[in-house]
N, C-alpha and C. Protein backbone atom coordinates (compact mmCIF):
# COMPACT_ATOMS: atom_id res chain seq x y z
N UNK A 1 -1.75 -48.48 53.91
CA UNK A 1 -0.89 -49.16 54.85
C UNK A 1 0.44 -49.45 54.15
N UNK A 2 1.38 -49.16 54.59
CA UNK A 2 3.08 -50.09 54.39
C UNK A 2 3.04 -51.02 54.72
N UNK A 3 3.39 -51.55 53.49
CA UNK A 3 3.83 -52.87 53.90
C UNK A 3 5.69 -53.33 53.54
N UNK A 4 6.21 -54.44 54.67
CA UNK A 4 7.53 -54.51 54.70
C UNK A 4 7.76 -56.24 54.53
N UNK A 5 8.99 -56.31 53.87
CA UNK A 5 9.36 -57.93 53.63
C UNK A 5 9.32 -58.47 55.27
N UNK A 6 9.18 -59.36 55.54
CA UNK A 6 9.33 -60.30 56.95
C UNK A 6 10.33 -59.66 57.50
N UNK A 7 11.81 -59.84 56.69
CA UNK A 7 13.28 -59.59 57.64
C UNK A 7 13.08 -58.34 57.00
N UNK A 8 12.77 -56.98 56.42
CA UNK A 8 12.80 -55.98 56.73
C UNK A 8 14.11 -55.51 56.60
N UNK A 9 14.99 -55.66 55.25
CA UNK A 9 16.22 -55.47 54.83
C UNK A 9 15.98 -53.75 55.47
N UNK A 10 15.50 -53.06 54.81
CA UNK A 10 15.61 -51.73 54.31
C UNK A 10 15.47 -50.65 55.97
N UNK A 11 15.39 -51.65 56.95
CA UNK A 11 14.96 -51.12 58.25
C UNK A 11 14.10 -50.66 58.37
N UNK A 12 12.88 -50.60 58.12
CA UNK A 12 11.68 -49.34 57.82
C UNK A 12 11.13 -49.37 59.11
N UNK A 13 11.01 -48.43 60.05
CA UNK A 13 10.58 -48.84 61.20
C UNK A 13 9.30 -47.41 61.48
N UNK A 14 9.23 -46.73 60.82
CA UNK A 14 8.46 -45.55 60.80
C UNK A 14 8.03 -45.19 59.13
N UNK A 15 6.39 -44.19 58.74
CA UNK A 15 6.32 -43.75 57.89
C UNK A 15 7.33 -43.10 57.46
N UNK A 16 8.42 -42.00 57.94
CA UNK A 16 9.61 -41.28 57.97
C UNK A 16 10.36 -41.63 57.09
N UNK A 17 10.34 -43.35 57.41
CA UNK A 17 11.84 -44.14 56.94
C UNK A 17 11.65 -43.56 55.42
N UNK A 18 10.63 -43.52 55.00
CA UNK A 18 9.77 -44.16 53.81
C UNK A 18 11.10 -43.09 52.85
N UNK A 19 11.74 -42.12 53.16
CA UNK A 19 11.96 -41.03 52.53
C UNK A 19 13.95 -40.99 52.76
N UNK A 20 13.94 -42.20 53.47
CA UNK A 20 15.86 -42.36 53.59
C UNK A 20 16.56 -42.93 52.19
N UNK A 21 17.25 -42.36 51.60
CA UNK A 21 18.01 -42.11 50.20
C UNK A 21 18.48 -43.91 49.81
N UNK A 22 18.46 -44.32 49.07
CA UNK A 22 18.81 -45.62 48.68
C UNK A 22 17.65 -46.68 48.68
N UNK A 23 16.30 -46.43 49.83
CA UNK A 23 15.90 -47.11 50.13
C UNK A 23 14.57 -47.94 48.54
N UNK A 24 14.43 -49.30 48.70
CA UNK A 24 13.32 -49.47 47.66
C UNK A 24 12.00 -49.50 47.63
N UNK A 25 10.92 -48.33 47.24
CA UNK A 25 9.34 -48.57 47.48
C UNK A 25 8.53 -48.76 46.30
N UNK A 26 7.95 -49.36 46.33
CA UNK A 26 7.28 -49.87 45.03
C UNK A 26 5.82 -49.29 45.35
N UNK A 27 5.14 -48.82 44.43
CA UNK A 27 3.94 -48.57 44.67
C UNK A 27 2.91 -49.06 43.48
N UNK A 28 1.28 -48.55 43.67
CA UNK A 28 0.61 -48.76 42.12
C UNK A 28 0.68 -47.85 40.94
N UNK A 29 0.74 -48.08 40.32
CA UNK A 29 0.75 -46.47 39.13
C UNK A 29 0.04 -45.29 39.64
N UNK A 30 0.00 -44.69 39.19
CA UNK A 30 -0.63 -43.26 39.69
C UNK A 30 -2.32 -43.18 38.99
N UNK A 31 -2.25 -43.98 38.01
CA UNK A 31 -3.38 -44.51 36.80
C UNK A 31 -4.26 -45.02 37.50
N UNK A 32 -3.91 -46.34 38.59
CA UNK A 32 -4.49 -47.28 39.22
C UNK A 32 -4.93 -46.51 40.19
N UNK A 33 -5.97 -46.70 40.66
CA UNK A 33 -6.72 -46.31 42.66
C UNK A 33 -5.63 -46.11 43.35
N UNK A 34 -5.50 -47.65 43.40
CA UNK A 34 -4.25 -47.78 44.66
C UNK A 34 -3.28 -46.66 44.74
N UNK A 35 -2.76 -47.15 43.72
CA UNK A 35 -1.31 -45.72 43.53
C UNK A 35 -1.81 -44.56 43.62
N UNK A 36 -3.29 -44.02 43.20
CA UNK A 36 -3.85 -42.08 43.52
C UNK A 36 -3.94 -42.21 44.81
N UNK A 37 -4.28 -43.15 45.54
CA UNK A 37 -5.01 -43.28 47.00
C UNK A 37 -3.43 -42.92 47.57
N UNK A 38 -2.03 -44.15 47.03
CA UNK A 38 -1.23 -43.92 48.21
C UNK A 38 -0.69 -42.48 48.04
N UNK A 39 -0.59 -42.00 46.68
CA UNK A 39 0.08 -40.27 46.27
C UNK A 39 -0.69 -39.59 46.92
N UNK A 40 -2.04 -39.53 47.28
CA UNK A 40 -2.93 -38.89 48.06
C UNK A 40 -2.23 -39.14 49.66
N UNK A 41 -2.03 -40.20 49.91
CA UNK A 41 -1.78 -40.47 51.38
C UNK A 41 -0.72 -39.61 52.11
N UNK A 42 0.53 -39.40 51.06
CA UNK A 42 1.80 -39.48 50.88
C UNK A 42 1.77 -37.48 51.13
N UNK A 43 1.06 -37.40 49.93
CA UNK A 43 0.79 -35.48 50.28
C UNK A 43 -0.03 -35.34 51.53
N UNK A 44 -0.83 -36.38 52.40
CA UNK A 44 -1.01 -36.00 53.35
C UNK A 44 -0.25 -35.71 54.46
N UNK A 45 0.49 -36.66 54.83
CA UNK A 45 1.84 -37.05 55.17
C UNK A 45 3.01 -36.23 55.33
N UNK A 46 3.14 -35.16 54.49
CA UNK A 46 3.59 -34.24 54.47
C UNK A 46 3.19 -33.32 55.38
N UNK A 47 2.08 -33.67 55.99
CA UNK A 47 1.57 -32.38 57.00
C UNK A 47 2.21 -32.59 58.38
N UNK A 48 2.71 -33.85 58.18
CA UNK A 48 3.26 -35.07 59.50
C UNK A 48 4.79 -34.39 59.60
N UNK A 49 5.38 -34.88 58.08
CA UNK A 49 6.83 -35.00 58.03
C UNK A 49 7.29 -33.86 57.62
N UNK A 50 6.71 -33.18 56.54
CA UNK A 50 7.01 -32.07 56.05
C UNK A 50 6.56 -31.59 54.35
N UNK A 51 6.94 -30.39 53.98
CA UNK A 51 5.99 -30.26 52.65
C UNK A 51 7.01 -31.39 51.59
N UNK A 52 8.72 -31.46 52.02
CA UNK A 52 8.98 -32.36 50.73
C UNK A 52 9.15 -33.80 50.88
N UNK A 53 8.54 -34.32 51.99
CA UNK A 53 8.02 -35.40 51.95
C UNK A 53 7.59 -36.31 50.71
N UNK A 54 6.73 -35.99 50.18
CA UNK A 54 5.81 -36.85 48.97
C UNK A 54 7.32 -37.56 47.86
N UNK A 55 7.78 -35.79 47.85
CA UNK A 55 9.15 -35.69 46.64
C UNK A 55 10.18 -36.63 47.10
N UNK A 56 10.30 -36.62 48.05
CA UNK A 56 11.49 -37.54 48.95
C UNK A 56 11.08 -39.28 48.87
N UNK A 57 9.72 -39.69 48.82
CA UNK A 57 9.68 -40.97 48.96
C UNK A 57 9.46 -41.45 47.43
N UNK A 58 8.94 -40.41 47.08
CA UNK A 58 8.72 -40.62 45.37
C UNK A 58 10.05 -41.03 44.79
N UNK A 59 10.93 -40.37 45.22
CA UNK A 59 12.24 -40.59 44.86
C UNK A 59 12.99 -41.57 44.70
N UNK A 60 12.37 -42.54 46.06
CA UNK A 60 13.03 -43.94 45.91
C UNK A 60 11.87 -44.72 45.67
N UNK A 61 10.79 -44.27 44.51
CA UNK A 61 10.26 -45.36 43.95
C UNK A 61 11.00 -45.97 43.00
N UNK A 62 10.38 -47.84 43.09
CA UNK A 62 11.73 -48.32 41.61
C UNK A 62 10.62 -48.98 40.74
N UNK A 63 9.71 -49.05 41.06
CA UNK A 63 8.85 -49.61 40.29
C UNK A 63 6.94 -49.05 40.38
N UNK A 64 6.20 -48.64 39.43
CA UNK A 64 4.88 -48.50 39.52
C UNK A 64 4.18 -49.58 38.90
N UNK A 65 3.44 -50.05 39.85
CA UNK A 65 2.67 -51.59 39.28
C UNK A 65 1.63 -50.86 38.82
N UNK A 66 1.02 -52.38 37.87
CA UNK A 66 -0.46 -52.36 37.52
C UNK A 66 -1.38 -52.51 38.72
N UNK A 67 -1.07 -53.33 39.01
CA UNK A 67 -2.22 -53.15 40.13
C UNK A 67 -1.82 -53.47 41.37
N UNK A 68 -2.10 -53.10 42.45
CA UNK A 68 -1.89 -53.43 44.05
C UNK A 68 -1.40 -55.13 44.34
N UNK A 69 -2.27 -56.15 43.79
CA UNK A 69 -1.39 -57.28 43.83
C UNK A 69 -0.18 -57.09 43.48
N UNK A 70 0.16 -56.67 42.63
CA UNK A 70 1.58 -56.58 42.02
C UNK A 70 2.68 -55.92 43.47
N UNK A 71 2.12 -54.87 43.81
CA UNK A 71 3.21 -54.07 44.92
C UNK A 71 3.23 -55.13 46.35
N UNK A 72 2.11 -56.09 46.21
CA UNK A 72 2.51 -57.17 47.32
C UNK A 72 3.43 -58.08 46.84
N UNK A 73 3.28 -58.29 45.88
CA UNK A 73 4.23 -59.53 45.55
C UNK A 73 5.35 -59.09 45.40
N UNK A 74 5.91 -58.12 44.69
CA UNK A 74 7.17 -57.10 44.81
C UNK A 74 7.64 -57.15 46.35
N UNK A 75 7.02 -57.06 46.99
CA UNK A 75 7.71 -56.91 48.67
C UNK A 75 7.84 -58.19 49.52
N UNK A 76 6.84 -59.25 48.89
CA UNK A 76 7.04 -60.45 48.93
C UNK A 76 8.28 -61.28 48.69
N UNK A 77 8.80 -60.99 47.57
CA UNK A 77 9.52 -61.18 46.72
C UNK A 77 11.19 -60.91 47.12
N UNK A 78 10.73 -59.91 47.96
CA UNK A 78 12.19 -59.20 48.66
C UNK A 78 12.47 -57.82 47.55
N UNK A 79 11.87 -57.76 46.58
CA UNK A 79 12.36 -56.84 45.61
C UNK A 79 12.03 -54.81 45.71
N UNK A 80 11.33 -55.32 46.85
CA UNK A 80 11.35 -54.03 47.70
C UNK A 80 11.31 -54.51 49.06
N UNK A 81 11.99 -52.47 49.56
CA UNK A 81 11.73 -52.63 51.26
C UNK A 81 10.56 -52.18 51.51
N UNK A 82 9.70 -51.45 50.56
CA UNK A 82 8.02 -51.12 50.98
C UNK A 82 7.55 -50.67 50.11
N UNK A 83 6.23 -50.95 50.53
CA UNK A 83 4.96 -50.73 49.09
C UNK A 83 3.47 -49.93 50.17
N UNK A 84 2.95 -49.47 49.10
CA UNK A 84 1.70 -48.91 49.95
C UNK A 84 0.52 -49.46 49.21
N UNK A 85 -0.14 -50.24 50.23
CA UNK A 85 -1.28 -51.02 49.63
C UNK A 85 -2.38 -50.56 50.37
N UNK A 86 -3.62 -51.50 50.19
CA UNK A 86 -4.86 -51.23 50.65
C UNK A 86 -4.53 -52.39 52.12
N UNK A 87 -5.49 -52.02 52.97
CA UNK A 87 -5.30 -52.67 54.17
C UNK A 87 -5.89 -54.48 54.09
N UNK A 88 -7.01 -54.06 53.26
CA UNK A 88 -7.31 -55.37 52.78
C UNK A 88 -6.08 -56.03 52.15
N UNK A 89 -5.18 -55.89 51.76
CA UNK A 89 -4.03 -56.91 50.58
C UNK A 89 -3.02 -56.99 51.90
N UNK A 90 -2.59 -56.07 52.64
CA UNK A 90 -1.76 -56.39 53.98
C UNK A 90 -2.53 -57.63 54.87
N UNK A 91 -3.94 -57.58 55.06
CA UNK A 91 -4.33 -58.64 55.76
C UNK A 91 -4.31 -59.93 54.99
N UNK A 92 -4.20 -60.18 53.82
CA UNK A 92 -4.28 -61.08 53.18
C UNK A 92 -3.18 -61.33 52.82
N UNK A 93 -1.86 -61.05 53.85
CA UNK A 93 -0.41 -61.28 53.08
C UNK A 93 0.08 -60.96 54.40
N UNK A 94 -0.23 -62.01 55.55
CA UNK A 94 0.45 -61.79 57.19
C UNK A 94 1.44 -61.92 57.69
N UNK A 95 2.64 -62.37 56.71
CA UNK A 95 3.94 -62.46 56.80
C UNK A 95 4.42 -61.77 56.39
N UNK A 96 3.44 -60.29 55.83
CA UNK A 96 4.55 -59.08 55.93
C UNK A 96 4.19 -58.52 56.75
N UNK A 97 5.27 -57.63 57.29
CA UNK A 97 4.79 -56.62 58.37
C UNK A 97 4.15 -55.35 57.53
N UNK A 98 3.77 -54.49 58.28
CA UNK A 98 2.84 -53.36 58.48
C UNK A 98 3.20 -51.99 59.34
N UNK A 99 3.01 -50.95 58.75
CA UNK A 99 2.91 -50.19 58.99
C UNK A 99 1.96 -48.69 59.10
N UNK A 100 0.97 -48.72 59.68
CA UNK A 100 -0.56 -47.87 59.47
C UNK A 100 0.13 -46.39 59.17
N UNK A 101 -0.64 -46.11 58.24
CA UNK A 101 -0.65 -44.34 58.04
C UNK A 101 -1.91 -44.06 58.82
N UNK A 102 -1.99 -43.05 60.17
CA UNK A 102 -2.75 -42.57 60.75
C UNK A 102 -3.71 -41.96 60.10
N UNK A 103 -5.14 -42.62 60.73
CA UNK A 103 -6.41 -42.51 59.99
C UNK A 103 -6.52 -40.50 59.80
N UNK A 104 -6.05 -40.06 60.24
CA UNK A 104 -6.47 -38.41 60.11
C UNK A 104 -5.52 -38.25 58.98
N UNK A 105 -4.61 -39.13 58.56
CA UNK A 105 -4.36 -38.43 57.30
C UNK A 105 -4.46 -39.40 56.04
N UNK A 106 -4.75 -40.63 56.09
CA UNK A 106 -4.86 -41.56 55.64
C UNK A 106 -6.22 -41.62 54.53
N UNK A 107 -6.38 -42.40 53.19
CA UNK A 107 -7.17 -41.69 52.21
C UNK A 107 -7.90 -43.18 52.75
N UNK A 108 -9.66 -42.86 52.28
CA UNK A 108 -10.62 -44.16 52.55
C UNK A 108 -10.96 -43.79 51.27
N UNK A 109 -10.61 -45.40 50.65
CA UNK A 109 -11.08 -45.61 48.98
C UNK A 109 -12.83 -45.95 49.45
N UNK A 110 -13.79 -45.23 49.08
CA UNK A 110 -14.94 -45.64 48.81
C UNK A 110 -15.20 -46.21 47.43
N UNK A 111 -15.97 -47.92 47.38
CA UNK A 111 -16.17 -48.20 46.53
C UNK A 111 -17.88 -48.73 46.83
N UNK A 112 -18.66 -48.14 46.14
CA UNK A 112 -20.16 -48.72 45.91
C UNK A 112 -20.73 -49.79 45.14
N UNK A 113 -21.85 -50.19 45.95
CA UNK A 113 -22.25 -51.60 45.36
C UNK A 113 -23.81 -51.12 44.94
N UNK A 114 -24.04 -52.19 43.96
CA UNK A 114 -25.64 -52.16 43.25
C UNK A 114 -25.97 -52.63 42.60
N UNK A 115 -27.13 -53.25 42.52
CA UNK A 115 -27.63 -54.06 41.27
C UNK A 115 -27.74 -53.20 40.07
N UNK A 116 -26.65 -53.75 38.67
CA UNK A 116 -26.76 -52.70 37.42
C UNK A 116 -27.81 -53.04 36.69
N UNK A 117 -28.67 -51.86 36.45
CA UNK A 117 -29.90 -52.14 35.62
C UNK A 117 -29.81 -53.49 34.40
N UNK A 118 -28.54 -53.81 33.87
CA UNK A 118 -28.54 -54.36 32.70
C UNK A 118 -28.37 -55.50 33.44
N UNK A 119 -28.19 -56.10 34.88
CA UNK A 119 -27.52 -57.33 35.25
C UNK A 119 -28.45 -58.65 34.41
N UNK A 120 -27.48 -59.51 33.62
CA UNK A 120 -27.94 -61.04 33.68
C UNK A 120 -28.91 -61.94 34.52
N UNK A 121 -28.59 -61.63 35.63
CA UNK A 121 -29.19 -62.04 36.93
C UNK A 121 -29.89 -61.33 37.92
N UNK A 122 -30.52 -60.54 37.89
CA UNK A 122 -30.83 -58.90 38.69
C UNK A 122 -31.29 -59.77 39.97
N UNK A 123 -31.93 -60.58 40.19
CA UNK A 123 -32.64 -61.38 41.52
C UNK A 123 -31.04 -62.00 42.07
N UNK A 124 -29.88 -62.66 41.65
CA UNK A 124 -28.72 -63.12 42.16
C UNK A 124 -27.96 -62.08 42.47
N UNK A 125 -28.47 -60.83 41.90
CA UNK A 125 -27.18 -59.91 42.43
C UNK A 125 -27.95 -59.32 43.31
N UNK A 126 -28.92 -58.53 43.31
CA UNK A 126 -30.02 -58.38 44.75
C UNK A 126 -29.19 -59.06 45.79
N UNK A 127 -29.74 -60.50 45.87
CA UNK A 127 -29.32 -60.92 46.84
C UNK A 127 -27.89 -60.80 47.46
N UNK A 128 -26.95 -60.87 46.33
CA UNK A 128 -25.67 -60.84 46.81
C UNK A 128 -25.19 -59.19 47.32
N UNK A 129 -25.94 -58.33 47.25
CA UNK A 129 -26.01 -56.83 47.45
C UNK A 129 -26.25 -57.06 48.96
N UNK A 130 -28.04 -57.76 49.19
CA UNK A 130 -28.11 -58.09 50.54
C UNK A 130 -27.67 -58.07 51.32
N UNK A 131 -27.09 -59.42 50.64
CA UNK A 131 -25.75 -60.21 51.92
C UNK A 131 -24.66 -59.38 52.13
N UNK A 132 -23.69 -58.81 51.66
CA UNK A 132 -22.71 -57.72 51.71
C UNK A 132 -23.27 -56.84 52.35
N UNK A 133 -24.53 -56.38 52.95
CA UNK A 133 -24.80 -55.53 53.79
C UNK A 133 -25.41 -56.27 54.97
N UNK A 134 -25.58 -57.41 55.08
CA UNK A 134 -26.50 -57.54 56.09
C UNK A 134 -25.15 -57.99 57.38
N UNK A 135 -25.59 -58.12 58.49
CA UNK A 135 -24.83 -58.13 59.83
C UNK A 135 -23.40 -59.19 59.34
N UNK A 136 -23.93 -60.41 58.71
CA UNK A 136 -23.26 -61.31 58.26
C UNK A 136 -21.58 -61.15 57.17
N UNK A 137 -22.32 -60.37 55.81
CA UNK A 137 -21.60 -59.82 55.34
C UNK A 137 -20.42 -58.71 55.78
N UNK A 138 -20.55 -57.71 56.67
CA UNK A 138 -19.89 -56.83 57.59
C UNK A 138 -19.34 -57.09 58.68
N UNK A 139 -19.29 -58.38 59.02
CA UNK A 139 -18.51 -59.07 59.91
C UNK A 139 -16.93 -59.52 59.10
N UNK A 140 -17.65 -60.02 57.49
CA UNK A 140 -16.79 -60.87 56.72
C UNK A 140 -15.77 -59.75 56.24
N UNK A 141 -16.61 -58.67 55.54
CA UNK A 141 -15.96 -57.38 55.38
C UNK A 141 -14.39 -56.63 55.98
N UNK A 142 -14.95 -56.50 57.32
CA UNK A 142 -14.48 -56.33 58.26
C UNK A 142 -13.38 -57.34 58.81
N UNK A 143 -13.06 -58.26 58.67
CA UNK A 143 -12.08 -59.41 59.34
C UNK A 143 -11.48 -59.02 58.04
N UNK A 144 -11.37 -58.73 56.92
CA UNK A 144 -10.02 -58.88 55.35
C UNK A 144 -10.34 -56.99 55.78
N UNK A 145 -10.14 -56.27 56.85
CA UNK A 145 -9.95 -54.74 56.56
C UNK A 145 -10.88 -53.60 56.11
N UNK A 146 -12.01 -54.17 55.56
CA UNK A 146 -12.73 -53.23 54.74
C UNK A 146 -13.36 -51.90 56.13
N UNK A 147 -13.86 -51.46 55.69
CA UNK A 147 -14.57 -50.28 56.86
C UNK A 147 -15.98 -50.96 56.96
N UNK A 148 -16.49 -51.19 58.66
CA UNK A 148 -17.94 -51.81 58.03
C UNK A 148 -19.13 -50.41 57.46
N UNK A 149 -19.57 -50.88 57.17
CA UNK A 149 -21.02 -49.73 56.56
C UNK A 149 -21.57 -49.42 58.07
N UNK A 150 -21.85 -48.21 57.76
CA UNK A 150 -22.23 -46.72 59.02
C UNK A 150 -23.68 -46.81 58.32
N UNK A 151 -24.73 -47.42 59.44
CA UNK A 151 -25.92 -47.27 59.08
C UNK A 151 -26.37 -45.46 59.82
C-alpha cells in the first residue's frame, strides 16, 4: 500500500504519480521484506504503467529504511510524499492517506506461525498459536489488515 502525508504536498493522487520527476518516496531497503515485497510490487506495476516504471519511481527514492516503521515515520514526518508499506502499518497510522496497489498485482508477504521445537514454553506458545487461528484471533488479524487464514 502507499502511503501519503495528511496534506499530501507531493499531490500523489494515483500509483502513476509514484514516477513524476522531483517527487519524494521513501521505501524499506531492498535487504528488508518490506522493501523486496514493495520492488516486487513496483515490477508488477509495470504491467499497469509500463516496463520503465519500477526505474522511474526508483528514481525518486531518497531514502531506504531499515525497517517499514521507519518509511511510516518518514511520511509522517512530512519528509516524504510516499512510502510503500505493509497494509498492516497504513492501518495503524490513519492520518495518512492511502493508496492500494491492486490485489492482481500486488505481492502477499506470507509469514508462518509454530510452536519451535526448542520453545521455553512449548504449552504457552501452543496456545498462543491456537488463539491466532481460532475465529477470535482472525477477526483481530483482520481489523490491523492481515489476510484472514483460508481454511
Amino acid at each position: 500500500m502507499a502511503i501519503l502525508p495528511t496534506n499530501n504536498p507531493g499531490n500523489v493522487q494515483t500509483l502513476q504519480d509514484l514516477v513524476r520527476p522531483g517527487l519524494l518516496v521513501v521505501l524499506a531497503a531492498e535487504e528488508v521484506p518490506a522493501g523486496k515485497y514493495a520492488r516486487q510490487a513496483l515490477d508488477n506495476l509495470a504491467t499497469i504503467y509500463g516496463a520503465d516504471f519500477k526505474t522511474q519511481v526508483l528514481a525518486n527514492v531518497v531514502s531506504n529504511e531499515d525497517n517499514v516503521k521507519q518509511v511510516v515515520a518518514k511520511v509522517q514526518l512530512g519528509e516524504a510524499d510516499a512510502g510503500i508499506v505493509y497494509i498492516s502499518d497504513a492501518i495503524a497510522a490513519p492520518e495518512l492517506k492511502t493508496i492500494r496497489i491492486p490485489s492482481e498485482v500486488n505481492v502477499l508477504a506470507k509469514y508462518p506461525i509454530a510452536v519451535l521445537k526448542t520453545a521455553p514454553n512449548p504449552d504457552l506458545a501452543a496456545d498462543f498459536v491456537a488463539f491466532v487461528l481460532s475465529a477470535d484471533g482472525q477477526v483481530i488479524l483482520k481489523k490491523w489488515g492481515f489476510t484472514p487464514l483460508a481454511l
